[in-house]
PDB file of N, CA and C in Angstrom:
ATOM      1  N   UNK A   1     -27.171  -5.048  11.073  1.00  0.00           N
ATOM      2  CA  UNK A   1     -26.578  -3.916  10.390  1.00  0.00           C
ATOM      3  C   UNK A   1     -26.263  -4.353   8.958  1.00  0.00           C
ATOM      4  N   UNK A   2     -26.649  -3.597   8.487  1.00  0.00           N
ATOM      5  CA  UNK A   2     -26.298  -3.937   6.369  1.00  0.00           C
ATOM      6  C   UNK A   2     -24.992  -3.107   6.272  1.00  0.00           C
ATOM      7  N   UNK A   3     -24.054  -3.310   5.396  1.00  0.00           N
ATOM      8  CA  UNK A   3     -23.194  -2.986   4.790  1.00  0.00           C
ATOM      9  C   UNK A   3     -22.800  -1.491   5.004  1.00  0.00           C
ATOM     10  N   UNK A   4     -24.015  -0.881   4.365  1.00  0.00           N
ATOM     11  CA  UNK A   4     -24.145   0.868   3.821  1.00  0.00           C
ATOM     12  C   UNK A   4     -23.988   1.444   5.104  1.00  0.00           C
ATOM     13  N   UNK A   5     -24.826   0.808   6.060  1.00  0.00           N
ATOM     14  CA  UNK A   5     -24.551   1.092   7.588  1.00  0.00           C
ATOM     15  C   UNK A   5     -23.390   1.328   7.969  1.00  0.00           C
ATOM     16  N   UNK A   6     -22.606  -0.186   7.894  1.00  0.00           N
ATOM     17  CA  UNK A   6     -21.423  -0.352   8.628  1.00  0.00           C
ATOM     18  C   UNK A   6     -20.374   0.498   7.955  1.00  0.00           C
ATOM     19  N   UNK A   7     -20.388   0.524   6.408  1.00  0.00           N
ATOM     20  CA  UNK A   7     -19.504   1.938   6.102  1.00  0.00           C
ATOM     21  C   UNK A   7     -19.787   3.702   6.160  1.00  0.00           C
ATOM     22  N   UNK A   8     -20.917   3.557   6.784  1.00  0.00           N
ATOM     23  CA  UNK A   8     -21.222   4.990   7.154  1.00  0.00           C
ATOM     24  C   UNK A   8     -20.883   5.446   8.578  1.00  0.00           C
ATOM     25  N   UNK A   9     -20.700   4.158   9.370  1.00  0.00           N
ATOM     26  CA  UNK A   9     -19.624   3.957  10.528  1.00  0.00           C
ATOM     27  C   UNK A   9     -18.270   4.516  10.489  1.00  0.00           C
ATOM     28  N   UNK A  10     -17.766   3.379   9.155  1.00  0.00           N
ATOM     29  CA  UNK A  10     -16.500   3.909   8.901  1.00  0.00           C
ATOM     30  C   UNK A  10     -16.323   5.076   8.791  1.00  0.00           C
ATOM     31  N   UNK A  11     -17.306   5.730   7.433  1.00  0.00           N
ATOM     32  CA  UNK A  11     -16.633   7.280   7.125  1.00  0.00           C
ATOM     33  C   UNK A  11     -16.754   8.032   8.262  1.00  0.00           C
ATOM     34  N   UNK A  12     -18.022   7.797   9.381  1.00  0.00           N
ATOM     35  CA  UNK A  12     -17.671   9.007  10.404  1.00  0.00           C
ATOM     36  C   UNK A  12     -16.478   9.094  10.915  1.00  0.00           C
ATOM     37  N   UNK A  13     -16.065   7.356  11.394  1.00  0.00           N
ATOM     38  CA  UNK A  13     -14.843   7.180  12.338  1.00  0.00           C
ATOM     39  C   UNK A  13     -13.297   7.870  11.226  1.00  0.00           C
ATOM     40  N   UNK A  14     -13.403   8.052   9.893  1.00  0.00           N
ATOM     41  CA  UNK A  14     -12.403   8.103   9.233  1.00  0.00           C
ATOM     42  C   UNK A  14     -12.363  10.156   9.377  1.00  0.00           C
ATOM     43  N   UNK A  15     -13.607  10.690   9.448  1.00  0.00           N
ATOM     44  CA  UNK A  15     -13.921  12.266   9.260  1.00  0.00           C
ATOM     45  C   UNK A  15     -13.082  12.665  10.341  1.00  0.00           C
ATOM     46  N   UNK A  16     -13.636  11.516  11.459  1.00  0.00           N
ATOM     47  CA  UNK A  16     -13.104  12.379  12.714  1.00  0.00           C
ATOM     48  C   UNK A  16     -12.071  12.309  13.209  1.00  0.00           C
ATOM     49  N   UNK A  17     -10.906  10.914  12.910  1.00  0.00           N
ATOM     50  CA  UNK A  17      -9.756  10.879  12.631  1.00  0.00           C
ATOM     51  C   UNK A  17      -8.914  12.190  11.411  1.00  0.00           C
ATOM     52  N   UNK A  18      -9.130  12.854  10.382  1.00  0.00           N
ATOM     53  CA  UNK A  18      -8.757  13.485   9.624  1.00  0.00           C
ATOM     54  C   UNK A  18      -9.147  15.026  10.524  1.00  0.00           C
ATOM     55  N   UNK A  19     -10.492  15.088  11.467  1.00  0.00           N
ATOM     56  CA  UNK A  19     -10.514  16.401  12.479  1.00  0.00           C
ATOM     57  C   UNK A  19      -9.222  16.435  13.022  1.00  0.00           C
ATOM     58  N   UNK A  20      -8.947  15.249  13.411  1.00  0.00           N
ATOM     59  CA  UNK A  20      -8.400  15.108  14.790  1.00  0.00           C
ATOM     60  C   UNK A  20      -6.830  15.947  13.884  1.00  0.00           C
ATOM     61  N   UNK A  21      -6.440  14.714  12.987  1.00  0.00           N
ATOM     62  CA  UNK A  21      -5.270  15.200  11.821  1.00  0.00           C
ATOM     63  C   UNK A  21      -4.958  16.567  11.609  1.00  0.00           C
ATOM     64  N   UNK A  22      -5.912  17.565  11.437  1.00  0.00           N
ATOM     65  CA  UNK A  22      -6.056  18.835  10.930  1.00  0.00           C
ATOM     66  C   UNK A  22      -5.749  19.655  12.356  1.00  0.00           C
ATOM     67  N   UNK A  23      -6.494  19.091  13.350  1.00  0.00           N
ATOM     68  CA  UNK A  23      -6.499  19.892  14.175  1.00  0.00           C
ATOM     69  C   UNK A  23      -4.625  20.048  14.785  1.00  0.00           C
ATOM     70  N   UNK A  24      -4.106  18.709  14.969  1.00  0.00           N
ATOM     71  CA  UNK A  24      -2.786  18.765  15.301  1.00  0.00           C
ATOM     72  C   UNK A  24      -1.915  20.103  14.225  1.00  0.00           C
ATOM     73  N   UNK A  25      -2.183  19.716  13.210  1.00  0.00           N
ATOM     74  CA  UNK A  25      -1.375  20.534  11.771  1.00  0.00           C
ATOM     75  C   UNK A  25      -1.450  21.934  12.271  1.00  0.00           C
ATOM     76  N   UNK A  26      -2.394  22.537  13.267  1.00  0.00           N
ATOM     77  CA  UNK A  26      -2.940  23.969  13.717  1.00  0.00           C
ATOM     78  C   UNK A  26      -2.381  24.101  15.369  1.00  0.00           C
ATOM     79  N   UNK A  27      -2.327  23.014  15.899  1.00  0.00           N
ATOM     80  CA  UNK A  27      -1.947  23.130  17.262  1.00  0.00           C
ATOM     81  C   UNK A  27      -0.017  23.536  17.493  1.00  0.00           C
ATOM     82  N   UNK A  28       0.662  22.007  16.107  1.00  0.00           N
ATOM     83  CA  UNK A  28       1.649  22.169  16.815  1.00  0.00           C
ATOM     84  C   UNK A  28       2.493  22.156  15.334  1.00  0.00           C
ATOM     85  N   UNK A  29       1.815  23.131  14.122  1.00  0.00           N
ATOM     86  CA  UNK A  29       2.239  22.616  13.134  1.00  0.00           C
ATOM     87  C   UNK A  29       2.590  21.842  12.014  1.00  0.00           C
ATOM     88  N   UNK A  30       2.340  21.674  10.821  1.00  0.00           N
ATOM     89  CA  UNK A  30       2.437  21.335   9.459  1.00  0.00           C
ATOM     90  C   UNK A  30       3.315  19.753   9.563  1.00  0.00           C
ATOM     91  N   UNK A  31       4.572  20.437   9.648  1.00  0.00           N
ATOM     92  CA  UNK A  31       5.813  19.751  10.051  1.00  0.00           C
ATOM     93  C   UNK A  31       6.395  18.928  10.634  1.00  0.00           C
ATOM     94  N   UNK A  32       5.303  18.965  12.184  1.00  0.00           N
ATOM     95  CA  UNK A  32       6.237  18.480  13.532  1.00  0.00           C
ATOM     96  C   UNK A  32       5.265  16.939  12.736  1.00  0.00           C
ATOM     97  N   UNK A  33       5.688  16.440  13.933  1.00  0.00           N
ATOM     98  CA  UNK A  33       4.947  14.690  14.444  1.00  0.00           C
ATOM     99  C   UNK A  33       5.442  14.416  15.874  1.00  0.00           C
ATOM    100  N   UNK A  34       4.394  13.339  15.712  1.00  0.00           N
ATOM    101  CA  UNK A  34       4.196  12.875  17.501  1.00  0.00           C
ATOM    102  C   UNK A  34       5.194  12.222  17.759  1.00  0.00           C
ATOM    103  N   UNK A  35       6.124  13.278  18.556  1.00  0.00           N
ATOM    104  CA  UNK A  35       7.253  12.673  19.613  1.00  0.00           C
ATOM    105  C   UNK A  35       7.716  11.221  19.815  1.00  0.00           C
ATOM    106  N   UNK A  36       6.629  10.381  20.426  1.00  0.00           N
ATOM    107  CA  UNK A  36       6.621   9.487  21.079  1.00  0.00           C
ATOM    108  C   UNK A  36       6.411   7.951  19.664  1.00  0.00           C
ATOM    109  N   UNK A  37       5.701   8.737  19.063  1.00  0.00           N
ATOM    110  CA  UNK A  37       5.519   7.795  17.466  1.00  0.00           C
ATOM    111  C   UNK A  37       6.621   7.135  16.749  1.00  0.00           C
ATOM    112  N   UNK A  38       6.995   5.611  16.678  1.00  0.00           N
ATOM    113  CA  UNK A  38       7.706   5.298  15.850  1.00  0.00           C
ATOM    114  C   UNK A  38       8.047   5.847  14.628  1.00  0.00           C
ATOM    115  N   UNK A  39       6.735   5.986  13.818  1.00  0.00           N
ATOM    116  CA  UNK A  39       6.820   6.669  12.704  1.00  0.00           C
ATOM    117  C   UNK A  39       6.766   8.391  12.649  1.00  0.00           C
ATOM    118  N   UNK A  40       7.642   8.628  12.059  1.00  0.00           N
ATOM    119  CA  UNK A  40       8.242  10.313  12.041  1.00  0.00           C
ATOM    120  C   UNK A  40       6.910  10.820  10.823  1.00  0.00           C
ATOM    121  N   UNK A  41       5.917  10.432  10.340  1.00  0.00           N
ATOM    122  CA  UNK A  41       5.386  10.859   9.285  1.00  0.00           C
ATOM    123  C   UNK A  41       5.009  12.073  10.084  1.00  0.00           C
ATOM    124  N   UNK A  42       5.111  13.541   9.311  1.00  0.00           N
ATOM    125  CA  UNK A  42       4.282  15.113   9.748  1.00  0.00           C
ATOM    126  C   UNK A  42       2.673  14.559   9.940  1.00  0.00           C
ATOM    127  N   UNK A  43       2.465  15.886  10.642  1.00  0.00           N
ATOM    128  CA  UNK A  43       1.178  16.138  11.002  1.00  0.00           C
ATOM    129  C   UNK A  43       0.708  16.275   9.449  1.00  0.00           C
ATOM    130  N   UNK A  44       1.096  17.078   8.740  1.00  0.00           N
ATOM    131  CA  UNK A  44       0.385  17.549   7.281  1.00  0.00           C
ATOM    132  C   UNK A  44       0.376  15.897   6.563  1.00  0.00           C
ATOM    133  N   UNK A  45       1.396  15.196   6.197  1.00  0.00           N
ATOM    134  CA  UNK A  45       1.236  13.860   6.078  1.00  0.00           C
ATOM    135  C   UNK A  45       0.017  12.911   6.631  1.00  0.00           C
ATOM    136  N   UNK A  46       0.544  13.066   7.752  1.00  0.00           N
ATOM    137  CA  UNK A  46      -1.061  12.594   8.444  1.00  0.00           C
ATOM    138  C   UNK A  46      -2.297  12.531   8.075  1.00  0.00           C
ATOM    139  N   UNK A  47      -2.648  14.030   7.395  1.00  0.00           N
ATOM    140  CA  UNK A  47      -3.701  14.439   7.839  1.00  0.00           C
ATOM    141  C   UNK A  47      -4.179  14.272   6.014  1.00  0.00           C
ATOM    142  N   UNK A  48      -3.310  14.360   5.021  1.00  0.00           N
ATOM    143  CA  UNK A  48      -3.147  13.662   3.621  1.00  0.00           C
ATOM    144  C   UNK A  48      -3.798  12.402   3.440  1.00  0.00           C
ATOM    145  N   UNK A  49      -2.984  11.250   4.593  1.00  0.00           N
ATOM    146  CA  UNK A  49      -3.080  10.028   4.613  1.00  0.00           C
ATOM    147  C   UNK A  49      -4.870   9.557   4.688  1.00  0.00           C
ATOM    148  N   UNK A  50      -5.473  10.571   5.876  1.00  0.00           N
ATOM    149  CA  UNK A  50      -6.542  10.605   6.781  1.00  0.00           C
ATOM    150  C   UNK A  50      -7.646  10.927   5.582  1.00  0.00           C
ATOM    151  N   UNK A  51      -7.327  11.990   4.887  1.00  0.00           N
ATOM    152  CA  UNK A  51      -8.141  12.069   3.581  1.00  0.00           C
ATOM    153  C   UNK A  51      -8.382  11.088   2.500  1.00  0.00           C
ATOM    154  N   UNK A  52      -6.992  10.751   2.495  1.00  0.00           N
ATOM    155  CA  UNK A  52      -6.817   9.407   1.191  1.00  0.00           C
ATOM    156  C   UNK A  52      -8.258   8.164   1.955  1.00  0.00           C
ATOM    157  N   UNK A  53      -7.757   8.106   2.973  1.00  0.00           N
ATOM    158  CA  UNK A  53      -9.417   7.247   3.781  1.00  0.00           C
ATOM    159  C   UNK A  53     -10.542   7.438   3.744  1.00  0.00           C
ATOM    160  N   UNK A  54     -10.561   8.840   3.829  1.00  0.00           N
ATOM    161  CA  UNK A  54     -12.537   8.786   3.467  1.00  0.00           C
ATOM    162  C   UNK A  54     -12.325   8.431   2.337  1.00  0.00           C
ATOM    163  N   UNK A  55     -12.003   9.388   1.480  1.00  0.00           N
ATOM    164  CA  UNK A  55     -11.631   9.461  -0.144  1.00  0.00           C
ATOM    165  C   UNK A  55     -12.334   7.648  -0.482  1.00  0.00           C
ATOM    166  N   UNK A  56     -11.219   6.753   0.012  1.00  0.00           N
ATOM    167  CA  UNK A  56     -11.430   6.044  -0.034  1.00  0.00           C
ATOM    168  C   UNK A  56     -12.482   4.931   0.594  1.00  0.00           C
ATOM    169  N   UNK A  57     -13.463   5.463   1.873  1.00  0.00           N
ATOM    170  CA  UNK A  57     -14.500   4.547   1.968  1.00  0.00           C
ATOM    171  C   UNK A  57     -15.460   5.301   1.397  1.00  0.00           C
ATOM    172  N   UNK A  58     -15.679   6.644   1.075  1.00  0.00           N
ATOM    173  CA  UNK A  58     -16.968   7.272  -0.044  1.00  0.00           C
ATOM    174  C   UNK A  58     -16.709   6.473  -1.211  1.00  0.00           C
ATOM    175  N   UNK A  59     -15.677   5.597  -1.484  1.00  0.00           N
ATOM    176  CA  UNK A  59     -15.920   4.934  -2.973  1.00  0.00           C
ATOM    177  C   UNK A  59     -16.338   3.609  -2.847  1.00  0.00           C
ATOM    178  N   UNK A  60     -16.126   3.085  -1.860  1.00  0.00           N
ATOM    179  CA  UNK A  60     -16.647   2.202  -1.024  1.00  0.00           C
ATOM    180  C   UNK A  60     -17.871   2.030  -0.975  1.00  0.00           C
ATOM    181  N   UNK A  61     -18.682   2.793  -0.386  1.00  0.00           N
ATOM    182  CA  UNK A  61     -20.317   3.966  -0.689  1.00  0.00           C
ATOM    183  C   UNK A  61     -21.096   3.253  -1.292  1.00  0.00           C
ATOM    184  N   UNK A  62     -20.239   4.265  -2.585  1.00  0.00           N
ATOM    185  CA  UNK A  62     -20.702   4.252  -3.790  1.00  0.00           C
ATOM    186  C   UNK A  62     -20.726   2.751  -4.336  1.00  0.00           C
ATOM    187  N   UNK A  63     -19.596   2.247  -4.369  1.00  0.00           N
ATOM    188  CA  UNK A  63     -19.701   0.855  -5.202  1.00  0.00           C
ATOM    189  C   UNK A  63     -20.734   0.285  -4.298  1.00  0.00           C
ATOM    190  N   UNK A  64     -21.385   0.373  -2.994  1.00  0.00           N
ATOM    191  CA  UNK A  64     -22.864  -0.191  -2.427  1.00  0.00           C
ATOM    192  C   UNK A  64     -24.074   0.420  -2.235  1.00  0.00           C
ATOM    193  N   UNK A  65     -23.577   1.326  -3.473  1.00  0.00           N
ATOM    194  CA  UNK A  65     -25.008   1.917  -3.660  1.00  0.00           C
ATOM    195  C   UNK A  65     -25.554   3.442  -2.899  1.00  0.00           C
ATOM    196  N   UNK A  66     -24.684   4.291  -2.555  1.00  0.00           N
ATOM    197  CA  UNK A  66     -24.805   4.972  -1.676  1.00  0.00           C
ATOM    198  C   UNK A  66     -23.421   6.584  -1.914  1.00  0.00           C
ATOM    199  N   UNK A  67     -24.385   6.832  -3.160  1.00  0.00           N
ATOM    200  CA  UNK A  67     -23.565   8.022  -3.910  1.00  0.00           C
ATOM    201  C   UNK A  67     -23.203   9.071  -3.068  1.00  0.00           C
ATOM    202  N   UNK A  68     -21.971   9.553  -3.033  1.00  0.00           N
ATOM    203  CA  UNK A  68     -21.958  10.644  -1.731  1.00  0.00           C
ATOM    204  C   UNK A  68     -20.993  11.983  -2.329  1.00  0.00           C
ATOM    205  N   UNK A  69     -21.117  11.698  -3.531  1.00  0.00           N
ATOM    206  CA  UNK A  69     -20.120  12.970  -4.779  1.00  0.00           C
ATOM    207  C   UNK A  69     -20.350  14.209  -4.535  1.00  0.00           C
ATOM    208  N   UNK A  70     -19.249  15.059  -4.806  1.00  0.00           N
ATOM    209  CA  UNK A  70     -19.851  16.214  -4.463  1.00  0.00           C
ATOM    210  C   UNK A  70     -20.454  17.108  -5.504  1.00  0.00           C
ATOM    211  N   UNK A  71     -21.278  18.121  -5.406  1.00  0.00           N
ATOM    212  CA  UNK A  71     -21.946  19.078  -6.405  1.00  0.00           C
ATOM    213  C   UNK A  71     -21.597  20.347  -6.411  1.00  0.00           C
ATOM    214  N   UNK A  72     -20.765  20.083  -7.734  1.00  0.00           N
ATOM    215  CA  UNK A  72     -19.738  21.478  -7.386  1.00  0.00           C
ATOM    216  C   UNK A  72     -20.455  22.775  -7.571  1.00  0.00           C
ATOM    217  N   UNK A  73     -21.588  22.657  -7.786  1.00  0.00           N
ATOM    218  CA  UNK A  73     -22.263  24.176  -8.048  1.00  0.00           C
ATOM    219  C   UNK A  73     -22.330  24.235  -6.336  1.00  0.00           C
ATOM    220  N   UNK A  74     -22.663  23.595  -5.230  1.00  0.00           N
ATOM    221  CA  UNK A  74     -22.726  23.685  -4.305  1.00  0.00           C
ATOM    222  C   UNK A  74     -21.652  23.844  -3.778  1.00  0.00           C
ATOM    223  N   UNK A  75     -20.443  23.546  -3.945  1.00  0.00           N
ATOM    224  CA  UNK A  75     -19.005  23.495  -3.725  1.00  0.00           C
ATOM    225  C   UNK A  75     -18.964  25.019  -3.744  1.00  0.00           C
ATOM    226  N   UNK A  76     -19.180  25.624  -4.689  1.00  0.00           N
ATOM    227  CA  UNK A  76     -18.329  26.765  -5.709  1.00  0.00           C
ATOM    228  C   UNK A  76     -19.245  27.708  -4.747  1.00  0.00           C
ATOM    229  N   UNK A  77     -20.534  27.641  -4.073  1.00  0.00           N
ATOM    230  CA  UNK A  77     -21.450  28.477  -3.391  1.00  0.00           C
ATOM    231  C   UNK A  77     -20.664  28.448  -2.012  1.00  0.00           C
ATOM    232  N   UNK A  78     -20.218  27.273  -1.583  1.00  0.00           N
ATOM    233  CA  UNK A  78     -19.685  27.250   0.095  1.00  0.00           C
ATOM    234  C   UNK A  78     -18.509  27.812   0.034  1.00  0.00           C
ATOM    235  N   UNK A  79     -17.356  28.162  -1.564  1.00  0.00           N
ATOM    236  CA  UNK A  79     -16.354  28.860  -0.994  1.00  0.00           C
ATOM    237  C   UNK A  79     -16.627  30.433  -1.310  1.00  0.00           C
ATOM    238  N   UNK A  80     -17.456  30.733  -1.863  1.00  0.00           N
ATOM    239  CA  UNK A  80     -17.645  31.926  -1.918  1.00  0.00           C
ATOM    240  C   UNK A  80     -18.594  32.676  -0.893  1.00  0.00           C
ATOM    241  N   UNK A  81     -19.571  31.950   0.013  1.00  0.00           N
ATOM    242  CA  UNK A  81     -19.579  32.209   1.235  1.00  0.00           C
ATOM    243  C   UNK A  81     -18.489  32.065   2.416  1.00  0.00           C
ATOM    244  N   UNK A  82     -18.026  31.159   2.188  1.00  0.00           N
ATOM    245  CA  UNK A  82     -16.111  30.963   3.121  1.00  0.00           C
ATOM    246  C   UNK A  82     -15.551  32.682   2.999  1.00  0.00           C
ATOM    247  N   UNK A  83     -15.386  32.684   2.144  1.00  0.00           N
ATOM    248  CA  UNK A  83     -14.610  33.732   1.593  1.00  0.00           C
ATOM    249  C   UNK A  83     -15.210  35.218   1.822  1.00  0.00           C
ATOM    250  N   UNK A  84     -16.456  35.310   1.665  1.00  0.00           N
ATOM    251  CA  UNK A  84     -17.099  36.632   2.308  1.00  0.00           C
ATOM    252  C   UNK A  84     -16.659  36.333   3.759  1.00  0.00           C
ATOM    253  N   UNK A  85     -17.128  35.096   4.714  1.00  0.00           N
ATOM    254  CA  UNK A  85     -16.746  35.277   6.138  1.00  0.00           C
ATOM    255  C   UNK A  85     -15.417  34.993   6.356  1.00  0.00           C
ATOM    256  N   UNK A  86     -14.406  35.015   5.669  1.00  0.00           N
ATOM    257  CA  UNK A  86     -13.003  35.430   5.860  1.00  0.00           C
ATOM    258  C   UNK A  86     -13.180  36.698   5.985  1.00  0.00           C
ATOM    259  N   UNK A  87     -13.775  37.391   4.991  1.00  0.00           N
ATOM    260  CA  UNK A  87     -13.336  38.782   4.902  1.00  0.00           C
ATOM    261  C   UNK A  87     -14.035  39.455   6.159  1.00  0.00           C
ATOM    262  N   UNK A  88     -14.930  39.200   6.231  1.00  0.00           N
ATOM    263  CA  UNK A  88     -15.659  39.676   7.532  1.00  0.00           C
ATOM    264  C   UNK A  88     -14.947  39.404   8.908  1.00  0.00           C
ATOM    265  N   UNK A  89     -14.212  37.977   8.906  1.00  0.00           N
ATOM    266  CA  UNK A  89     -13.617  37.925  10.329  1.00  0.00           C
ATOM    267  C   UNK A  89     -12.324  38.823  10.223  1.00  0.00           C
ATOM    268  N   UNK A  90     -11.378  39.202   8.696  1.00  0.00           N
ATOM    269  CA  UNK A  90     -10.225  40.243   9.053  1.00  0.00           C
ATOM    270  C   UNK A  90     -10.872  41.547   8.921  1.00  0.00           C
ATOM    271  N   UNK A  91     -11.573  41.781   8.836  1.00  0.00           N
ATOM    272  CA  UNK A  91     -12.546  43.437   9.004  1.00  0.00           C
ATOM    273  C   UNK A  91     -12.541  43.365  10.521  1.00  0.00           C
ATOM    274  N   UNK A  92     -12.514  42.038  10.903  1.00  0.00           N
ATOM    275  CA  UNK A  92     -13.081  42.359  13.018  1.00  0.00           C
ATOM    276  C   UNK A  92     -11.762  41.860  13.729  1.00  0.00           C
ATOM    277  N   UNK A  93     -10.224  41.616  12.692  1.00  0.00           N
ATOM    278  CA  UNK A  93      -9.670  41.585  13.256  1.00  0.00           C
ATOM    279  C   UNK A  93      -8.831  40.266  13.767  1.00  0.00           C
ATOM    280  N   UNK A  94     -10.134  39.158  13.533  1.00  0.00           N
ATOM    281  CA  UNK A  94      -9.961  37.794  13.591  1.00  0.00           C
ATOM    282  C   UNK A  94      -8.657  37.314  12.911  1.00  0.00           C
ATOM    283  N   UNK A  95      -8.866  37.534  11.390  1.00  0.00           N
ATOM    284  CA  UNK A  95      -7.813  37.187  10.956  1.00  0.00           C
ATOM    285  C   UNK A  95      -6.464  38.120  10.309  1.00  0.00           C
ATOM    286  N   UNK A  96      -5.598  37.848  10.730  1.00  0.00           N
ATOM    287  CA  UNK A  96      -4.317  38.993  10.664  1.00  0.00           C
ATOM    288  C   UNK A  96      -4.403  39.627   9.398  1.00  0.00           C
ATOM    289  N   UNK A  97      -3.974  40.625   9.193  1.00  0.00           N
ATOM    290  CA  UNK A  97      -4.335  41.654   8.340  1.00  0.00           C
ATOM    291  C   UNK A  97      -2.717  41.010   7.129  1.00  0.00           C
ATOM    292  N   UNK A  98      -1.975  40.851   7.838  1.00  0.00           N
ATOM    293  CA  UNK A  98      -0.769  40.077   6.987  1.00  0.00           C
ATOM    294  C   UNK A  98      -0.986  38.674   6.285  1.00  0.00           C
ATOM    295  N   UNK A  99      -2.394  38.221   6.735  1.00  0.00           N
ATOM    296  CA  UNK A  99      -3.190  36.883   6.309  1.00  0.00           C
ATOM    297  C   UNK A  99      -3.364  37.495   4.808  1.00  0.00           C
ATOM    298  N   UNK A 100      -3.884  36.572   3.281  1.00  0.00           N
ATOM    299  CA  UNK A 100      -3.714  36.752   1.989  1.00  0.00           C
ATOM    300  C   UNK A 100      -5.164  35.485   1.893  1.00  0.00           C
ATOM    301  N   UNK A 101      -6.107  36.120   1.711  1.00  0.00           N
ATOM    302  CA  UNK A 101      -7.151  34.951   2.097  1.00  0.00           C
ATOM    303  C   UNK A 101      -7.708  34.896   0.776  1.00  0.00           C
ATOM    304  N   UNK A 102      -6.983  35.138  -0.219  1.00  0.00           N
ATOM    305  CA  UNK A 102      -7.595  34.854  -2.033  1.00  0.00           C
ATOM    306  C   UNK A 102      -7.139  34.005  -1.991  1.00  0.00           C
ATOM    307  N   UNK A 103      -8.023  32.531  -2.792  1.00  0.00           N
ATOM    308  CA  UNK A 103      -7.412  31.874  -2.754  1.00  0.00           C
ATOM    309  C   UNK A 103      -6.265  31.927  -3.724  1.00  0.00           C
ATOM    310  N   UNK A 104      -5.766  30.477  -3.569  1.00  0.00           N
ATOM    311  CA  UNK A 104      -4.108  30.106  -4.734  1.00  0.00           C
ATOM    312  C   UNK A 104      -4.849  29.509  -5.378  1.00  0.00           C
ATOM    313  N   UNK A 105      -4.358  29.587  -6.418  1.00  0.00           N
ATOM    314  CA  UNK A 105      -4.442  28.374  -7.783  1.00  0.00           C
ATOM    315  C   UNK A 105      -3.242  27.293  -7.210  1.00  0.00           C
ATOM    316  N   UNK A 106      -4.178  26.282  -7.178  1.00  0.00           N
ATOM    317  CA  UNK A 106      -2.942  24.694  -6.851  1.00  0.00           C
ATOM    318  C   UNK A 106      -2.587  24.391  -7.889  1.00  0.00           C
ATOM    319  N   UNK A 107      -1.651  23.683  -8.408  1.00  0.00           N
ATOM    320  CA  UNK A 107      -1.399  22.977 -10.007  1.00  0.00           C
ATOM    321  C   UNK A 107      -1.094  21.685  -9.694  1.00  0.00           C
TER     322      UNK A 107
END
């Protein structure tokens, strides 16, 4: 196994740790954390932390040769398809009509 390999290992194992992250943030909330966990860090924390990791082995990647950046013209196409099938799933109901699915401006 070469290098590029073994960190393309990593990033899966890091994606699917940050699924896993996201998915809790939806199951049992933003806020909470795992009961049983020494550390009190939130699910939303978590799932921050879990990002800061790929974040950080895609640069990893890259410094071995193995560019993985994103292309925001392609970016800017996937949220504006997102965003038509938002609107389409609260037209069917999917998503609550009290839902606000424009996005925010973050600062």
């Amino acid at each position: 196994m070469i290098a590029q390999e073994y960190l393309t290992i990593c990033l899966i194992e890091e994606l699917a740790e940050l699924q896993q992250a996201l998915s809790k943030c939806l199951r049992f909330g933003p806020h909470d954390h795992h009961p049983s966990k020494d550390s009190k860090m939130t699910n939303l924390e978590d799932a921050k932390k879990e990002l800061s990791e790929v974040f950080g082995i895609l640069g990893m990647l890259n410094n071995f040769g193995v560019p993985l950046e994103a292309n925001e013209k392609l970016a800017g196409e996937k949220v504006e398809r997102t965003l038509s099938f938002m609107q389409y799933s609260k037209e069917q109901g999917v998503i609550s009509e009290t839902s606000d699915i424009s996005p925010s401006k973050q600062s």
